[in-house]
Structures are given as C-alpha cells and as structure tokens.
N, C-alpha and C. Protein backbone atom coordinates (compact mmCIF):
# COMPACT_ATOMS: atom_id res chain seq x y z
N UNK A 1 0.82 -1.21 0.00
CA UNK A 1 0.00 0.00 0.00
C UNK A 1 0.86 1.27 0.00
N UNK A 2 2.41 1.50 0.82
CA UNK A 2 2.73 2.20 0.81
C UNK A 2 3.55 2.56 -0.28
N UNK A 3 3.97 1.50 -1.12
CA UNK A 3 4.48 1.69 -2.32
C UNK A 3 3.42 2.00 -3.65
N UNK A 4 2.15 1.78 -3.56
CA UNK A 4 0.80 2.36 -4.07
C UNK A 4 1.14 3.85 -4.25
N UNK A 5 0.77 4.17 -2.45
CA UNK A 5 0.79 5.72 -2.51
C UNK A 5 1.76 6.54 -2.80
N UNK A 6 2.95 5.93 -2.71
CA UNK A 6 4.31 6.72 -3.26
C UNK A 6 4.49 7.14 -4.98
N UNK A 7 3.92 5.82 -5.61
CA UNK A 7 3.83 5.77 -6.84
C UNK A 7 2.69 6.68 -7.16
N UNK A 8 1.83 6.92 -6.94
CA UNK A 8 0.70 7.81 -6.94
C UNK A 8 1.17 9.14 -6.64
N UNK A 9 1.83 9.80 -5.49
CA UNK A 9 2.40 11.01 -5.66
C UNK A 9 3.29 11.70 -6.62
N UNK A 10 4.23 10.72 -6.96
CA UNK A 10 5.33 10.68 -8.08
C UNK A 10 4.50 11.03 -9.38
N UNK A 11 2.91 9.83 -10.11
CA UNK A 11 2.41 10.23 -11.00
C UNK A 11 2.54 11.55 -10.90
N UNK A 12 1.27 11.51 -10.01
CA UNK A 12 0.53 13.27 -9.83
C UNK A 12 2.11 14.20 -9.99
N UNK A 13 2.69 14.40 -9.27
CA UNK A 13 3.55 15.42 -9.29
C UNK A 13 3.85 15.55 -11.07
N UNK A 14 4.59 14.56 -11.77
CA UNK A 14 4.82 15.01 -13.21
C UNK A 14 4.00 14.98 -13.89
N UNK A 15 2.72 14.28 -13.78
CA UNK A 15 1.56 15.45 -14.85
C UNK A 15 1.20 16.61 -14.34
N UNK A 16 1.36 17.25 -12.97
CA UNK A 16 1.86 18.52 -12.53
C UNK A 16 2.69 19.35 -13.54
N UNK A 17 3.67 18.72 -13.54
CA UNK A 17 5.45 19.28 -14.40
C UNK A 17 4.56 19.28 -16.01
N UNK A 18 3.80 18.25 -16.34
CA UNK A 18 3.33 18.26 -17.82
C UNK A 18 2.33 19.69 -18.60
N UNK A 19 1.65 19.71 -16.55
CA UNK A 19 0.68 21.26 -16.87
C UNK A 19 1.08 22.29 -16.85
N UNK A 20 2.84 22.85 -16.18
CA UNK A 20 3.15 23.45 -16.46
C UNK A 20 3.54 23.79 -17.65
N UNK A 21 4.18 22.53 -18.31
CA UNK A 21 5.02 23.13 -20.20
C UNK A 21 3.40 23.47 -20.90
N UNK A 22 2.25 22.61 -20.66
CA UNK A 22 0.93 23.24 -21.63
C UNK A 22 1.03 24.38 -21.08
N UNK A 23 0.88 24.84 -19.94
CA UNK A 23 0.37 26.46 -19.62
C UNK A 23 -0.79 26.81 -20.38
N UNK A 24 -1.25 27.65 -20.98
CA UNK A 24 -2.83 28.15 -21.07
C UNK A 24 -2.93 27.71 -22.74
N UNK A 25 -2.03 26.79 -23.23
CA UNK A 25 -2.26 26.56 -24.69
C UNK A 25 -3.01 25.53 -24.70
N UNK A 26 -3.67 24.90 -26.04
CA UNK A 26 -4.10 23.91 -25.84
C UNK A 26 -3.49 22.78 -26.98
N UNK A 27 -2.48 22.76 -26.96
CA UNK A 27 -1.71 21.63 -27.01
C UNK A 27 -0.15 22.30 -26.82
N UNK A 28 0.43 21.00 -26.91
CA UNK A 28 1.71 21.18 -25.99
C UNK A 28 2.75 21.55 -27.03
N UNK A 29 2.75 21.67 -28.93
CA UNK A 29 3.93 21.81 -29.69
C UNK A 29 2.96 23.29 -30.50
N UNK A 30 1.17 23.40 -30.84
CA UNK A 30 1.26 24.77 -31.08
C UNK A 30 -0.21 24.36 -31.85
N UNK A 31 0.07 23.14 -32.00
CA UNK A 31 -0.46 21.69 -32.76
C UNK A 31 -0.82 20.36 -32.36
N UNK A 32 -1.97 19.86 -32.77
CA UNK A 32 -2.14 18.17 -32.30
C UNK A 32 -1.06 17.41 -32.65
N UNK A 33 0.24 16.85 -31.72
CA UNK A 33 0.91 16.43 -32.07
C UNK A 33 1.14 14.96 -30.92
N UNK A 34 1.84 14.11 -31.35
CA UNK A 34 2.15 12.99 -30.57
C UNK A 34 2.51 13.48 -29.28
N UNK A 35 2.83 14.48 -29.11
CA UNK A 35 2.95 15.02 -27.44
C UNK A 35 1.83 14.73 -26.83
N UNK A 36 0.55 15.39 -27.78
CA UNK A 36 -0.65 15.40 -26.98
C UNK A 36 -1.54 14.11 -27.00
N UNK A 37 -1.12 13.20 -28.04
CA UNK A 37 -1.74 11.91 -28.11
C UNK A 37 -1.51 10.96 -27.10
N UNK A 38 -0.28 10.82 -26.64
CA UNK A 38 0.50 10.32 -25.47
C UNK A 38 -0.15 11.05 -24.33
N UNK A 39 0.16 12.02 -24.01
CA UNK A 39 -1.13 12.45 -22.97
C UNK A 39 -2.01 12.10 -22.79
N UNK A 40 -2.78 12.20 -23.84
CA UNK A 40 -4.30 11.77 -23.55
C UNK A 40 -4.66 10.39 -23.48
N UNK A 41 -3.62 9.22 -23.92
CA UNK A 41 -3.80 7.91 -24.18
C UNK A 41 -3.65 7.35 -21.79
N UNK A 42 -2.27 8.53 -21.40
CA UNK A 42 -2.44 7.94 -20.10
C UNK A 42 -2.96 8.44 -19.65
N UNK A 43 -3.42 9.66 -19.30
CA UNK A 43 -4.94 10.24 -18.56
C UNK A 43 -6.09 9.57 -19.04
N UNK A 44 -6.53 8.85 -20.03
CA UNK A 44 -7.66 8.07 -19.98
C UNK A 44 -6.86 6.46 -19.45
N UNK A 45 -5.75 6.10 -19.35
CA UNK A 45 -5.35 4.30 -18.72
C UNK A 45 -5.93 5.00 -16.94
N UNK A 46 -5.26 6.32 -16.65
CA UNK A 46 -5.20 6.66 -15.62
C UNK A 46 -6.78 6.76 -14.96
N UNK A 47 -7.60 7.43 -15.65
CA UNK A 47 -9.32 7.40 -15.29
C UNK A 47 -9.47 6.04 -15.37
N UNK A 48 -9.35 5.07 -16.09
CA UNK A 48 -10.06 4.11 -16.48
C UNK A 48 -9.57 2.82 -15.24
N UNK A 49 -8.31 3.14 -14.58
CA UNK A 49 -8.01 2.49 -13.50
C UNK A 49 -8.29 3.07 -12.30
N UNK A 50 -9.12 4.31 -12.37
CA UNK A 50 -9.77 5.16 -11.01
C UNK A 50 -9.14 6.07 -10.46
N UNK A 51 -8.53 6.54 -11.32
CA UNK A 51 -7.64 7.45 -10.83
C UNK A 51 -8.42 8.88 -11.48
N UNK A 52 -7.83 9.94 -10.36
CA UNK A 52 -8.49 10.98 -10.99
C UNK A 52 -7.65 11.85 -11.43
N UNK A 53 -7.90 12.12 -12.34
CA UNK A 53 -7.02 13.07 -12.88
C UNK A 53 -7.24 14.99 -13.02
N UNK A 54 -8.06 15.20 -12.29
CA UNK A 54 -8.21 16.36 -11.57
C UNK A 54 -8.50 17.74 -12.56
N UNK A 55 -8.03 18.50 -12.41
CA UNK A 55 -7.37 19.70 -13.51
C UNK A 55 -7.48 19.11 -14.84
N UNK A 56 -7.16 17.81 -15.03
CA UNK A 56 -6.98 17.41 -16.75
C UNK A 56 -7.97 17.37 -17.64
N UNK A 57 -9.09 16.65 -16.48
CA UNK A 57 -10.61 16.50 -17.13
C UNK A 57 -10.70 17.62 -18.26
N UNK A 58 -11.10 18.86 -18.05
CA UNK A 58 -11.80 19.72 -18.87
C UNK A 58 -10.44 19.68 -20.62
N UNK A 59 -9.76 19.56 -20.31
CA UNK A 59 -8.16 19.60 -21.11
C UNK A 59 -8.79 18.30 -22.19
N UNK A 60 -9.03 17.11 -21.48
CA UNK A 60 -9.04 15.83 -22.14
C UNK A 60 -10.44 16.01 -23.19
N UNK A 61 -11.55 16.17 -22.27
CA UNK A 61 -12.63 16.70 -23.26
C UNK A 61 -12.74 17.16 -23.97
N UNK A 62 -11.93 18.18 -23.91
CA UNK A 62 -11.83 19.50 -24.99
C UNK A 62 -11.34 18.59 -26.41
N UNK A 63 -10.56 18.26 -26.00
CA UNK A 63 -9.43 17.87 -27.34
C UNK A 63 -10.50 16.94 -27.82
N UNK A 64 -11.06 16.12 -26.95
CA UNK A 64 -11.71 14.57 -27.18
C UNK A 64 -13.41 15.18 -28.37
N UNK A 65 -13.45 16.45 -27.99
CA UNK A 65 -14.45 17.39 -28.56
C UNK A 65 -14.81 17.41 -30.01
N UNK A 66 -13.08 17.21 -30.50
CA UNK A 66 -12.37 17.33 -31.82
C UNK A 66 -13.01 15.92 -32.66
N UNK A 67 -13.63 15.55 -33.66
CA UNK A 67 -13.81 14.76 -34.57
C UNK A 67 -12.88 14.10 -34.89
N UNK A 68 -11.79 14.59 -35.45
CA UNK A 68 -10.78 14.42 -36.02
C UNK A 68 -9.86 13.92 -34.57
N UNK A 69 -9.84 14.19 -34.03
CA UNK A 69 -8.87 13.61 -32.65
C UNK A 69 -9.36 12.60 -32.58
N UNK A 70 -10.99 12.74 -31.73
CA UNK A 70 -11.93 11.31 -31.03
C UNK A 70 -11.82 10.19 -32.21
N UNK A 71 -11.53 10.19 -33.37
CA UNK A 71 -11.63 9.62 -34.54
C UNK A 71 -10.23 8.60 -33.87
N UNK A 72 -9.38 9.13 -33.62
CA UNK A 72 -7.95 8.27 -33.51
C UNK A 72 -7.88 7.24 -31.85
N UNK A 73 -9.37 7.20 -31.45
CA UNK A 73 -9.08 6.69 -29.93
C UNK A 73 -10.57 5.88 -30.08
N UNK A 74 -10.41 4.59 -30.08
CA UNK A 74 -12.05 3.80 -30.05
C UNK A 74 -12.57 3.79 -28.87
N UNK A 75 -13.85 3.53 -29.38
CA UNK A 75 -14.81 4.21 -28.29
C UNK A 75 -14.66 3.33 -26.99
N UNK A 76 -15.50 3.52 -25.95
CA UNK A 76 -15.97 2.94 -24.77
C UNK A 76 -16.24 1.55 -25.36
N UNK A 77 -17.26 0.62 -26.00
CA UNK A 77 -17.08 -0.41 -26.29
C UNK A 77 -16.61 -1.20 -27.13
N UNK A 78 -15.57 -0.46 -27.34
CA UNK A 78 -14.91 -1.61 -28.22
C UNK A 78 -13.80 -1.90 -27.40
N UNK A 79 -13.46 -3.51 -27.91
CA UNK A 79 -12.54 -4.40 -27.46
C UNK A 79 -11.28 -3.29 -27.65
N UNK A 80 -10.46 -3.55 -26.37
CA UNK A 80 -9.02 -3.30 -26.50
C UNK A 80 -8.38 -4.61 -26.49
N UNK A 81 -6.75 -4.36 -26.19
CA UNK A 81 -6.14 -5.34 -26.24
C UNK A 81 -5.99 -6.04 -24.49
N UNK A 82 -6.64 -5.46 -24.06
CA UNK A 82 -6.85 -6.25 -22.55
C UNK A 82 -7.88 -7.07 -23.00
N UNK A 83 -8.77 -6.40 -23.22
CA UNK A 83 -9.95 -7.77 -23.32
C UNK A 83 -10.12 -8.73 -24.45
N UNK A 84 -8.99 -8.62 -25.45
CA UNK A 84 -8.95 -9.95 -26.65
C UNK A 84 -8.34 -11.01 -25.96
C-alpha cells in the first residue's frame, strides 16, 4: 500500500510538471501532435483504472471534442487489447 501511494504522488507530481510546459495553450507543440496523443492515451489508462485526474478532465474533453482527434481513440465499447 505504501508503495501504491508513493507511486501515486510521483504520477501526480509530473503530470503537474506536464501542466506546467501546456500552460494556457491547448496543445503542448502549437499543434495536435504525438505530445498530446501520449497524454491523452495515459490520462484516460489513468481514469479508467480510477484514478483521478483532476485539472486534466476539462483539457481531455476538450481535445476529445475534436472529430478528427476522437476519430484516432475507439470508443468505450470496443474491445481493447486487454480484453482480446
């Protein structure tokens, strides 16, 4: 448990460090770029294992808002590679 919560502070703190380099942009190179795909791929492993991801929510939506983004991430029921 205590190695749980250690690992859990450590997350949080560098997607901390991650919200600083976005600062008030909305993506991290100027542009939808693999910076921001990678982001958003572990803030949703991170929700989806119960974790909250706080501050990010409105960030993740936004982007997830995009057609063209939500297009590159399958939906809620479809099979991933955990469940094949």
């Amino acid at each position: 448990d205590k190695a749980k919560e250690d690992a859990r502070k450590d997350v949080a703190r560098r997607i901390a460090s991650l919200k600083t380099m976005l600062g008030e942009n909305k993506f991290f190179t100027g542009q939808y770029s693999l910076a921001d795909a990678a982001t958003l791929i572990t803030l949703g492993s991170f929700q989806k294992m119960g974790e909250n991801i706080g501050e990010w929510g409105p960030w993740v939506q936004d982007l997830l808002a995009d057609e063209k983004i939500a297009e590159m991430f399958p939906p809620e029921d479809e099979q991933g590679v955990r469940t094949i």
